[in-house]
PDB file of N, CA and C in Angstrom:
ATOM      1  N   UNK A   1      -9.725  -9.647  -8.534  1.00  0.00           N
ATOM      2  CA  UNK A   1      -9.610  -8.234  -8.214  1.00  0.00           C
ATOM      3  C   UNK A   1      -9.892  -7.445  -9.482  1.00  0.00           C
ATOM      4  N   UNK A   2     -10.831  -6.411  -9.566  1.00  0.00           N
ATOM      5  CA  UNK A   2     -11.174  -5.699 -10.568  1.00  0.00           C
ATOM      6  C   UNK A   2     -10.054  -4.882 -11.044  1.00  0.00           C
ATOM      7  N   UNK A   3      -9.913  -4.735 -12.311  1.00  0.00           N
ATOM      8  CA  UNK A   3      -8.825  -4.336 -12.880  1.00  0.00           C
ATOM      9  C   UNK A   3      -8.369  -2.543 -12.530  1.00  0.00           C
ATOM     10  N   UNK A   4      -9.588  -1.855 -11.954  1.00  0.00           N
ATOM     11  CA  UNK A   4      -9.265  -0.267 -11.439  1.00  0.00           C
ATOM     12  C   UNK A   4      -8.518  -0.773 -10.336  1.00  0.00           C
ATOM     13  N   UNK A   5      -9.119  -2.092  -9.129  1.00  0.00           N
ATOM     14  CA  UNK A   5      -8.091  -1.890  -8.062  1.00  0.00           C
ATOM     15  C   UNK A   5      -6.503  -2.323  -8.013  1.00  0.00           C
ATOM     16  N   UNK A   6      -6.559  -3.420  -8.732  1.00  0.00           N
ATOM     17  CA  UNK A   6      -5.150  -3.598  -9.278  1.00  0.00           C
ATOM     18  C   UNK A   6      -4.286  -2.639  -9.897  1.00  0.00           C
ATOM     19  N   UNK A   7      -4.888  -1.352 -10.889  1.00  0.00           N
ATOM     20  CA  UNK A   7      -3.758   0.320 -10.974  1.00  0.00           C
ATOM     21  C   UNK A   7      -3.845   0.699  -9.877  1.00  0.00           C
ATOM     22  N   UNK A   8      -4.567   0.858  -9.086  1.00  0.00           N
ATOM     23  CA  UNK A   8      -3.955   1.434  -7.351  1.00  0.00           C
ATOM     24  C   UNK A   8      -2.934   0.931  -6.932  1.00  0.00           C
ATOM     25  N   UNK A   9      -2.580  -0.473  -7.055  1.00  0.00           N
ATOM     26  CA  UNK A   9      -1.398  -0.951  -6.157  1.00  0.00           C
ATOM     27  C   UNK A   9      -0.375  -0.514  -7.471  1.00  0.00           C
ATOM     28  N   UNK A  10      -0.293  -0.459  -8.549  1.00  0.00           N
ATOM     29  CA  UNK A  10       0.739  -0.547  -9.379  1.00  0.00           C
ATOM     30  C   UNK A  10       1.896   0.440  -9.162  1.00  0.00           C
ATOM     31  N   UNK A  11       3.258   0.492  -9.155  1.00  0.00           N
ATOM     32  CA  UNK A  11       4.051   1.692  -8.579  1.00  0.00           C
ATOM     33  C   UNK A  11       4.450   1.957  -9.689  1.00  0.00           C
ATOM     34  N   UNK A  12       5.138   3.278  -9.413  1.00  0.00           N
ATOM     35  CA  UNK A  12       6.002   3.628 -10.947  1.00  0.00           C
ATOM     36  C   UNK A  12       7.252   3.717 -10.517  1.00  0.00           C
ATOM     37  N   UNK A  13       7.644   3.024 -11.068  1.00  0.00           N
ATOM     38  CA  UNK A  13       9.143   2.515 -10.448  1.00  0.00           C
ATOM     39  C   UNK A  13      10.008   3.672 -10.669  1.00  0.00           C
ATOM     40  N   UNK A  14       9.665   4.787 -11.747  1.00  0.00           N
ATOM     41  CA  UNK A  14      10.386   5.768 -12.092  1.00  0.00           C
ATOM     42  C   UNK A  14      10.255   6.991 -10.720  1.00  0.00           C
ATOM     43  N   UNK A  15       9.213   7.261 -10.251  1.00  0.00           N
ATOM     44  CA  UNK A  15       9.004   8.004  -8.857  1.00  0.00           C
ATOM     45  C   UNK A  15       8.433   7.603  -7.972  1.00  0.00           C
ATOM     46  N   UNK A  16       7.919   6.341  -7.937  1.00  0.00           N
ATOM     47  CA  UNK A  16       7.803   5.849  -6.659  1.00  0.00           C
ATOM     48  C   UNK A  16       8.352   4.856  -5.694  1.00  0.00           C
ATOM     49  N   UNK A  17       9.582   4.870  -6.306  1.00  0.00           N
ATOM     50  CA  UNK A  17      10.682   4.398  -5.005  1.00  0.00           C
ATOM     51  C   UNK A  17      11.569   5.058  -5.115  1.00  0.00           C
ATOM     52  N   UNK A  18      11.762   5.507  -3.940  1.00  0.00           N
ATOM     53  CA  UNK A  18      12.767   6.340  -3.013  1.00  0.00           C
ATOM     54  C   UNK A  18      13.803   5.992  -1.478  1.00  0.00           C
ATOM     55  N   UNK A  19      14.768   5.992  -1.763  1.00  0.00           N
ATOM     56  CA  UNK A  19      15.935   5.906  -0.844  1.00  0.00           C
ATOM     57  C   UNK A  19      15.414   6.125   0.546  1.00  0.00           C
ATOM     58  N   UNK A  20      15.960   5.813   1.487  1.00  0.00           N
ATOM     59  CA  UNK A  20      14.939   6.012   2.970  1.00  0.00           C
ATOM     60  C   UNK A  20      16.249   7.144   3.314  1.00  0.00           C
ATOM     61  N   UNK A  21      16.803   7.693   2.879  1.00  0.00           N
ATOM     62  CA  UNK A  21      17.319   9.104   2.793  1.00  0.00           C
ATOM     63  C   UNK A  21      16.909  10.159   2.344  1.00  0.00           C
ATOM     64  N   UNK A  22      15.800  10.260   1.285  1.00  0.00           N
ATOM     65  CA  UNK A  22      15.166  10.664   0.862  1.00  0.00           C
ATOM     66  C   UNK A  22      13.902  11.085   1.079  1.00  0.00           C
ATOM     67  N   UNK A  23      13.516   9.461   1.443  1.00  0.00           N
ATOM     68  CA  UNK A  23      12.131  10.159   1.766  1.00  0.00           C
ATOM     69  C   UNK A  23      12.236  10.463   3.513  1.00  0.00           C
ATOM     70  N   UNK A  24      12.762  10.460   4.269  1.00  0.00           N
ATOM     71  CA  UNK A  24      13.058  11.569   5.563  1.00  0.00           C
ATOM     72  C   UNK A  24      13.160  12.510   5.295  1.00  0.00           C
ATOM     73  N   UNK A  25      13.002  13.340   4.219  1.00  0.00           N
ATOM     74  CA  UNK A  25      13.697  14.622   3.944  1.00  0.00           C
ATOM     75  C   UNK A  25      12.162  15.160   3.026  1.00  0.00           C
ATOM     76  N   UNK A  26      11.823  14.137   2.586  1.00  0.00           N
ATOM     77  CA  UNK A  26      10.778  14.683   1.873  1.00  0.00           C
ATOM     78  C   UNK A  26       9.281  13.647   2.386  1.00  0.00           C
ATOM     79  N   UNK A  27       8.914  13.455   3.338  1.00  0.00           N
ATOM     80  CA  UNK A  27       7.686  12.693   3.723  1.00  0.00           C
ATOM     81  C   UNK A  27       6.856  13.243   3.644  1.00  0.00           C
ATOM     82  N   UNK A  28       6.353  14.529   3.452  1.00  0.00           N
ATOM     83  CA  UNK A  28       5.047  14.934   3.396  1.00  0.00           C
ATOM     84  C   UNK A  28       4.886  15.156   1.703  1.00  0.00           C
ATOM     85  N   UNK A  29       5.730  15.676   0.889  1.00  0.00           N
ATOM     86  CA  UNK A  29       5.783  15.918  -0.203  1.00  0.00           C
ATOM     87  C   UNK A  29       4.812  13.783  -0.734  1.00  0.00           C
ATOM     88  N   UNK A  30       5.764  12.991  -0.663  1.00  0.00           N
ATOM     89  CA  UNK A  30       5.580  11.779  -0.280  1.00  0.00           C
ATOM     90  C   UNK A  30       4.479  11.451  -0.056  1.00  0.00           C
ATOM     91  N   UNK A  31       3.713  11.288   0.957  1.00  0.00           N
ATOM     92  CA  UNK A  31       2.335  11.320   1.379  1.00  0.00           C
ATOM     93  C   UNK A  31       1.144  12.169   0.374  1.00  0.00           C
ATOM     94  N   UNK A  32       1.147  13.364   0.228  1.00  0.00           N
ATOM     95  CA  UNK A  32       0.933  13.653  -1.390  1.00  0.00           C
ATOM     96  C   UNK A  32       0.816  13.132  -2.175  1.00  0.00           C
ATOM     97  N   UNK A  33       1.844  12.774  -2.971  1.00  0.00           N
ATOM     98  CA  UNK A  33       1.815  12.566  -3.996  1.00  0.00           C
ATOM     99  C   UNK A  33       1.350  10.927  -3.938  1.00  0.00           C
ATOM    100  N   UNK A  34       1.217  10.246  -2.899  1.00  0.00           N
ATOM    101  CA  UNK A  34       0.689   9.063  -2.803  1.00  0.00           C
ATOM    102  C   UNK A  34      -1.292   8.961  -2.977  1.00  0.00           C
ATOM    103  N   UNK A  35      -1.246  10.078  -2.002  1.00  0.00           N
ATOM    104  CA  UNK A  35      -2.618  10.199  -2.019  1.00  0.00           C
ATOM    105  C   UNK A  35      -3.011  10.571  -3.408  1.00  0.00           C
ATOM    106  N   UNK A  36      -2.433  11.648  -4.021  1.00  0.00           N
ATOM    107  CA  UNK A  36      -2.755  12.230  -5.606  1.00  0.00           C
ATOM    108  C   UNK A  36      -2.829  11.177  -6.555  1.00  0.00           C
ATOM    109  N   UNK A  37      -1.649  10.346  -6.539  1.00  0.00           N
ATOM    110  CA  UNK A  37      -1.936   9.317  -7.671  1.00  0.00           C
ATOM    111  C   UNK A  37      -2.530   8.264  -7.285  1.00  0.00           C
ATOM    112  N   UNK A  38      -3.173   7.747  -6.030  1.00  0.00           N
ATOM    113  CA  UNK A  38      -3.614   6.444  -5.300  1.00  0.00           C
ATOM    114  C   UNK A  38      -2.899   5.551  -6.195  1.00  0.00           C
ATOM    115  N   UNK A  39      -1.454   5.550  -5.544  1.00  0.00           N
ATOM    116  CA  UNK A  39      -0.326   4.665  -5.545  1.00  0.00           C
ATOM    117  C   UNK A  39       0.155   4.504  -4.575  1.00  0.00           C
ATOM    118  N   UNK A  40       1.036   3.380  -4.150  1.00  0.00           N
ATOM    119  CA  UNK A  40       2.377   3.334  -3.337  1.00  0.00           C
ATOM    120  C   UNK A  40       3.313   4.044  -3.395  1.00  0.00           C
ATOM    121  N   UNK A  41       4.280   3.996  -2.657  1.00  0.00           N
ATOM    122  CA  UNK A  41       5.401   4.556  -2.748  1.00  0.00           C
ATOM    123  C   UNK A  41       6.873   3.635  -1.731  1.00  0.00           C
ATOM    124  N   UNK A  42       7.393   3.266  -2.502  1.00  0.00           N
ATOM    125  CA  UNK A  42       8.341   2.470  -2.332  1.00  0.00           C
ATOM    126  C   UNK A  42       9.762   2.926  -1.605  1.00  0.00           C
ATOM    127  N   UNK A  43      10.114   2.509  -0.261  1.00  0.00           N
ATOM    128  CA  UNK A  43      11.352   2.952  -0.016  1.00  0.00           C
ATOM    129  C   UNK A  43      12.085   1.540   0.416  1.00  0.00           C
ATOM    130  N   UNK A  44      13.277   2.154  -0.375  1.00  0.00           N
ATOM    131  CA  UNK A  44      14.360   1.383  -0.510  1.00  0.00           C
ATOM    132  C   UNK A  44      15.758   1.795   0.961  1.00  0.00           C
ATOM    133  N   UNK A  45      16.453   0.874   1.610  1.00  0.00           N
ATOM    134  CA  UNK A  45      17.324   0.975   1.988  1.00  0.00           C
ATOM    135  C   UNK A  45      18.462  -0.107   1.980  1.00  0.00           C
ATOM    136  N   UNK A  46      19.538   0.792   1.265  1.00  0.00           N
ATOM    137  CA  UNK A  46      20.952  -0.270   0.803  1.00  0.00           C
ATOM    138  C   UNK A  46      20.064  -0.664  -0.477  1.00  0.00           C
ATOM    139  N   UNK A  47      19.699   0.340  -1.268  1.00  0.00           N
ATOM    140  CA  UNK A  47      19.210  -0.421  -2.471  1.00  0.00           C
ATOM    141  C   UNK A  47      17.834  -1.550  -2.549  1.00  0.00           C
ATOM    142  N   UNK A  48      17.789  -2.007  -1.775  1.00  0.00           N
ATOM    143  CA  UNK A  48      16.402  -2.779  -1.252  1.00  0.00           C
ATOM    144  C   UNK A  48      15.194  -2.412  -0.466  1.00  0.00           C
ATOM    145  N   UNK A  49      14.204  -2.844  -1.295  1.00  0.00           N
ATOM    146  CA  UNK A  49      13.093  -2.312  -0.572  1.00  0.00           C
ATOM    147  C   UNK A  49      12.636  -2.916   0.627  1.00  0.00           C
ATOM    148  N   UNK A  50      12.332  -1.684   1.537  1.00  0.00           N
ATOM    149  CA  UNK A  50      11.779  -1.936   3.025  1.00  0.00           C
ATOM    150  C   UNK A  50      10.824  -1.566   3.756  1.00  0.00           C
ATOM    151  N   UNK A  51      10.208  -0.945   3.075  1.00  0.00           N
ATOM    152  CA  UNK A  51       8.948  -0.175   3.637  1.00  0.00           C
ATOM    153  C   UNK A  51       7.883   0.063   2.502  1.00  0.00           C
ATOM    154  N   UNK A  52       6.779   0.355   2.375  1.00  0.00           N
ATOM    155  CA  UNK A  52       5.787   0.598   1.363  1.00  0.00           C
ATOM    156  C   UNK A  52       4.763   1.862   2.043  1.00  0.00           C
ATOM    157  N   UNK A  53       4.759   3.193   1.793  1.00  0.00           N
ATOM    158  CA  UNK A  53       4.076   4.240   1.932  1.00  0.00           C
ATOM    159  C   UNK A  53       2.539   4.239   1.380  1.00  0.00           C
ATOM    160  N   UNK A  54       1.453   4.223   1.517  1.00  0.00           N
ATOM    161  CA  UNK A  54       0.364   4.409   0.849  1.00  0.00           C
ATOM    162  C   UNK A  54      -0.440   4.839   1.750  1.00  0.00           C
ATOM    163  N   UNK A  55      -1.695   5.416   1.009  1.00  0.00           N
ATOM    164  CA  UNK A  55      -2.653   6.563   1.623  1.00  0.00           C
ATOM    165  C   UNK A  55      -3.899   5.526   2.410  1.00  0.00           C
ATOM    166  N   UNK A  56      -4.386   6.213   3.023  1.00  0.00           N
ATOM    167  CA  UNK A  56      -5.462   5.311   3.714  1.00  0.00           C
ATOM    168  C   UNK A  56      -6.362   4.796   3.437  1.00  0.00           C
ATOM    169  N   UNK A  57      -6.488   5.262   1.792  1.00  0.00           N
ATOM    170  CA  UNK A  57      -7.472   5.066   0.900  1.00  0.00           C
ATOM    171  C   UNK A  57      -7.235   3.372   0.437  1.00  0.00           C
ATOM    172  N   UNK A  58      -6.184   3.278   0.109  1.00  0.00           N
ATOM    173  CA  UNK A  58      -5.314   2.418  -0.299  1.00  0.00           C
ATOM    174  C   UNK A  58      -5.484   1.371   0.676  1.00  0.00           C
ATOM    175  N   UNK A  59      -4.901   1.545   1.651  1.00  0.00           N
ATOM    176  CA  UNK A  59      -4.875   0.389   3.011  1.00  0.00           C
ATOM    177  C   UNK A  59      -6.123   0.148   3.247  1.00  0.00           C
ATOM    178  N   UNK A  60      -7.366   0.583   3.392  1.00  0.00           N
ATOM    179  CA  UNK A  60      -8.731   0.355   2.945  1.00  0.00           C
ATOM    180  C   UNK A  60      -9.396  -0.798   2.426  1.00  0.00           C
ATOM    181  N   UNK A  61      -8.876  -0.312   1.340  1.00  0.00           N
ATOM    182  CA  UNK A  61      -9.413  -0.995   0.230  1.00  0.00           C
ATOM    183  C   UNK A  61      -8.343  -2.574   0.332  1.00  0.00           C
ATOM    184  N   UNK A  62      -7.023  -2.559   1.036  1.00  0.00           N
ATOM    185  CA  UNK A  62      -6.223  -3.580   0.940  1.00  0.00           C
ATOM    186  C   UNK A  62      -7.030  -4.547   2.550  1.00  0.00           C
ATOM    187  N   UNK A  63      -7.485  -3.823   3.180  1.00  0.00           N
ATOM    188  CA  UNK A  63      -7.625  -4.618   4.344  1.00  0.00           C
ATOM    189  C   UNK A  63      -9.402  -5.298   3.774  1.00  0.00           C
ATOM    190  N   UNK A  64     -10.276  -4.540   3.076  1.00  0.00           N
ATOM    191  CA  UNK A  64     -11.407  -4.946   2.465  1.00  0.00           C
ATOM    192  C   UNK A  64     -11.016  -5.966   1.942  1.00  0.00           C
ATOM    193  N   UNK A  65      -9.977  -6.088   0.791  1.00  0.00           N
ATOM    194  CA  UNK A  65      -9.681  -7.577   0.072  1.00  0.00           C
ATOM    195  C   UNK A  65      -9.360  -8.597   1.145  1.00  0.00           C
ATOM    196  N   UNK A  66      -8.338  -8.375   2.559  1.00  0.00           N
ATOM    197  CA  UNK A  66      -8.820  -9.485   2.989  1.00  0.00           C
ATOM    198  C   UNK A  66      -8.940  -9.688   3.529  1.00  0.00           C
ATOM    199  N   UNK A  67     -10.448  -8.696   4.479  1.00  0.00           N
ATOM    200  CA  UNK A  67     -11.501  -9.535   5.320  1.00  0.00           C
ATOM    201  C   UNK A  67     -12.310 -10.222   3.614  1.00  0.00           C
ATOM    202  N   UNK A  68     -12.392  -9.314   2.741  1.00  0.00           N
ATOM    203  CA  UNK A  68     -13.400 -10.898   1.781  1.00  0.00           C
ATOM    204  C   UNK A  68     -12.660 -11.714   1.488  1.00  0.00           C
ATOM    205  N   UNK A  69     -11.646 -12.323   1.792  1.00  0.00           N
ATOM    206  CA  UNK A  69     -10.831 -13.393   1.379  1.00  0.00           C
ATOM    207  C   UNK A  69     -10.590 -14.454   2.598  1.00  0.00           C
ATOM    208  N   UNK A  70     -11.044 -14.212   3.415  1.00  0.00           N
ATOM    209  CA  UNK A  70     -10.503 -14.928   4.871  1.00  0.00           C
ATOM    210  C   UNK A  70     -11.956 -15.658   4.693  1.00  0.00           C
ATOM    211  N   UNK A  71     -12.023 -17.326   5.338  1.00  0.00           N
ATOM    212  CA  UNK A  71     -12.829 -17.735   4.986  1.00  0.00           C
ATOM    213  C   UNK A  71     -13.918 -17.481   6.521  1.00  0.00           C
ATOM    214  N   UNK A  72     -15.445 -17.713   6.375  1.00  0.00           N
ATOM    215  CA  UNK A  72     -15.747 -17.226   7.263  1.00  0.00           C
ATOM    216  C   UNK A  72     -15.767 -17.866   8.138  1.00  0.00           C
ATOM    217  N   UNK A  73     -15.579 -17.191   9.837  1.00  0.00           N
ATOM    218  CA  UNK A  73     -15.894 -18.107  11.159  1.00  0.00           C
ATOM    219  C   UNK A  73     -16.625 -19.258  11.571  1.00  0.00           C
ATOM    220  N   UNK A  74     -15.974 -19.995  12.016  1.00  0.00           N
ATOM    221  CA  UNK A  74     -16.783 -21.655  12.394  1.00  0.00           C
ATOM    222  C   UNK A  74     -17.534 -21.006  13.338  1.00  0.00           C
ATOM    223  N   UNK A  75     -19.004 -21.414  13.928  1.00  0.00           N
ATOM    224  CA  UNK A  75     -19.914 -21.054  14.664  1.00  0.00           C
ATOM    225  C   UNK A  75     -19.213 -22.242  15.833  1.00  0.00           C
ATOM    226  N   UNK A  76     -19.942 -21.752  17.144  1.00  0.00           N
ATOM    227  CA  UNK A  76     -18.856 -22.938  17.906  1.00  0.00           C
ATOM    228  C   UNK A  76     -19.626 -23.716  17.931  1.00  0.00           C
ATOM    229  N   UNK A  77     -19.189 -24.912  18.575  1.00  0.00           N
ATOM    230  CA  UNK A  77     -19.928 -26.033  18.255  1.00  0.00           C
ATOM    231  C   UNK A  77     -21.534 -25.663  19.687  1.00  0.00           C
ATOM    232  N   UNK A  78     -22.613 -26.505  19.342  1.00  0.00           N
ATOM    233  CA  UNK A  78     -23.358 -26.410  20.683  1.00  0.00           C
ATOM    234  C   UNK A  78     -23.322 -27.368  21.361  1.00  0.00           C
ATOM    235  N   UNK A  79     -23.514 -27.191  22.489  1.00  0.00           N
ATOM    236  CA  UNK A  79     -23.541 -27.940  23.338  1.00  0.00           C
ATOM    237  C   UNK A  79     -24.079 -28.197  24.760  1.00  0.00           C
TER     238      UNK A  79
END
C-alpha cells in the first residue's frame, strides 16, 4: 500500500475518537471533519471502540484494495 494511502487510514487519536454520546450529538460536524482530513473517525462505547466513521472517499479506496487483493475467479470448468 502506497505510503499517501496508508495517512488516510491513520486516526488521531487526539480528535478522532469520540464517545457514541458524542458523536449523536455531533454527526454532521463528524462527517466533516472526516471528509476534511480524509481520516476516520473512531467511536468508542463503554470506552471501547465500536464503530469507525469515514467518508466515501475513504471506503473507496478501502473496497479498491480489496477487490485487488482477492485472488481472481476460477473460469468454470468446460464441459
Amino acid at each position: 500500500m502506497p505510503a499517501s494511502t496508508r495517512h488516510m487510514f491513520d486516526i488521531d487519536l487526539q480528535h478522532g475518537v469520540l464517545p457514541v454520546s458524542q458523536a449523536a450529538s455531533s454527526l454532521a460536524a463528524m462527517i466533516r471533519r472526516s471528509a476534511q482530513q480524509q481520516r476516520p473517525v473512531v467511536i468508542t462505547q463503554k470506552g471501547k471502540p465500536t464503530a469507525v466513521l469515514l467518508s466515501v472517499e475513504l471506503f473507496d479506496v478501502l473496497r479498491a484494495l480489496v477487490d485487488d487483493a482477492r485472488p481472481p475467479a476460477a473460469a468454470p470448468p468446460e464441459g
